[in-house]
Protein backbone atom coordinates (compact mmCIF):
# COMPACT_ATOMS: atom_id res chain seq x y z
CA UNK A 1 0.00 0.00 0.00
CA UNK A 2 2.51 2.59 0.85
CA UNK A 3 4.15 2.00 -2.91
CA UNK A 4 0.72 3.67 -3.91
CA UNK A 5 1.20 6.12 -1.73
CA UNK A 6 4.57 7.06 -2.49
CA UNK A 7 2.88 6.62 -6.64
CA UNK A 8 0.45 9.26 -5.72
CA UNK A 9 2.72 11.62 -4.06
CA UNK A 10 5.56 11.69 -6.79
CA UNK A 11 2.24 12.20 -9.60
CA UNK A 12 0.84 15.03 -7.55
CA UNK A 13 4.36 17.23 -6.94
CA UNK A 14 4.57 16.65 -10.40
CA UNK A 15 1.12 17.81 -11.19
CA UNK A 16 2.27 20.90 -9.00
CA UNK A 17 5.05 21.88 -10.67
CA UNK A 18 3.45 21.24 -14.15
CA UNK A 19 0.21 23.48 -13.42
CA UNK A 20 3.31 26.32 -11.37
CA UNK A 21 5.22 26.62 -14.05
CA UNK A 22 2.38 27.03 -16.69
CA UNK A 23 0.84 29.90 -13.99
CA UNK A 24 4.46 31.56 -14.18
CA UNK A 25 4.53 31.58 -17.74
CA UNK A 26 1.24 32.79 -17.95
CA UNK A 27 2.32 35.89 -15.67
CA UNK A 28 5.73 36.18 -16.97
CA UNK A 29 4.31 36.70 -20.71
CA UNK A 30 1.26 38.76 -19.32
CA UNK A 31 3.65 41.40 -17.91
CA UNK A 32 5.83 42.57 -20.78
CA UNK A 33 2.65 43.21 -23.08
CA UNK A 34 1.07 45.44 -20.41
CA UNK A 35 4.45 47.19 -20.23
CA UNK A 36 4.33 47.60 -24.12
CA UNK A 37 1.03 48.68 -23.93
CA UNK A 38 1.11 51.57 -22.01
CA UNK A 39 4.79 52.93 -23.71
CA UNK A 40 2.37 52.77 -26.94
CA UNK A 41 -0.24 54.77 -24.75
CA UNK A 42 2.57 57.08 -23.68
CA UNK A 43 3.82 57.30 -27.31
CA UNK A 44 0.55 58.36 -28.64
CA UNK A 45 -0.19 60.64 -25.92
CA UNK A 46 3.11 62.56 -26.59
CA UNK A 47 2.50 62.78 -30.76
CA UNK A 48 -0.90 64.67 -29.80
């Protein structure tokens, strides 16, 4: 029983660290595209 156990625990950290690194990624890529949108904001405001 405690080989199923041990089974289970390996599957879920690596469930964890699957569905962490996807959420960094998804932050990590989120972040540079708000920064480029508001230097275009910035750059449109100054051409006015």
């Amino acid at each position: 029983m405690s080989e199923y156990v041990q089974f289970a625990v390996v599957m879920a950290l690596m469930i964890a660290i699957l569905i962490g690194s996807y959420g960094f990624m998804l932050k990590s890529s989120g972040s540079p595209n708000q920064a480029q949108k508001e230097r275009q904001a910035q750059r449109e405001d100054e051409a006015d």
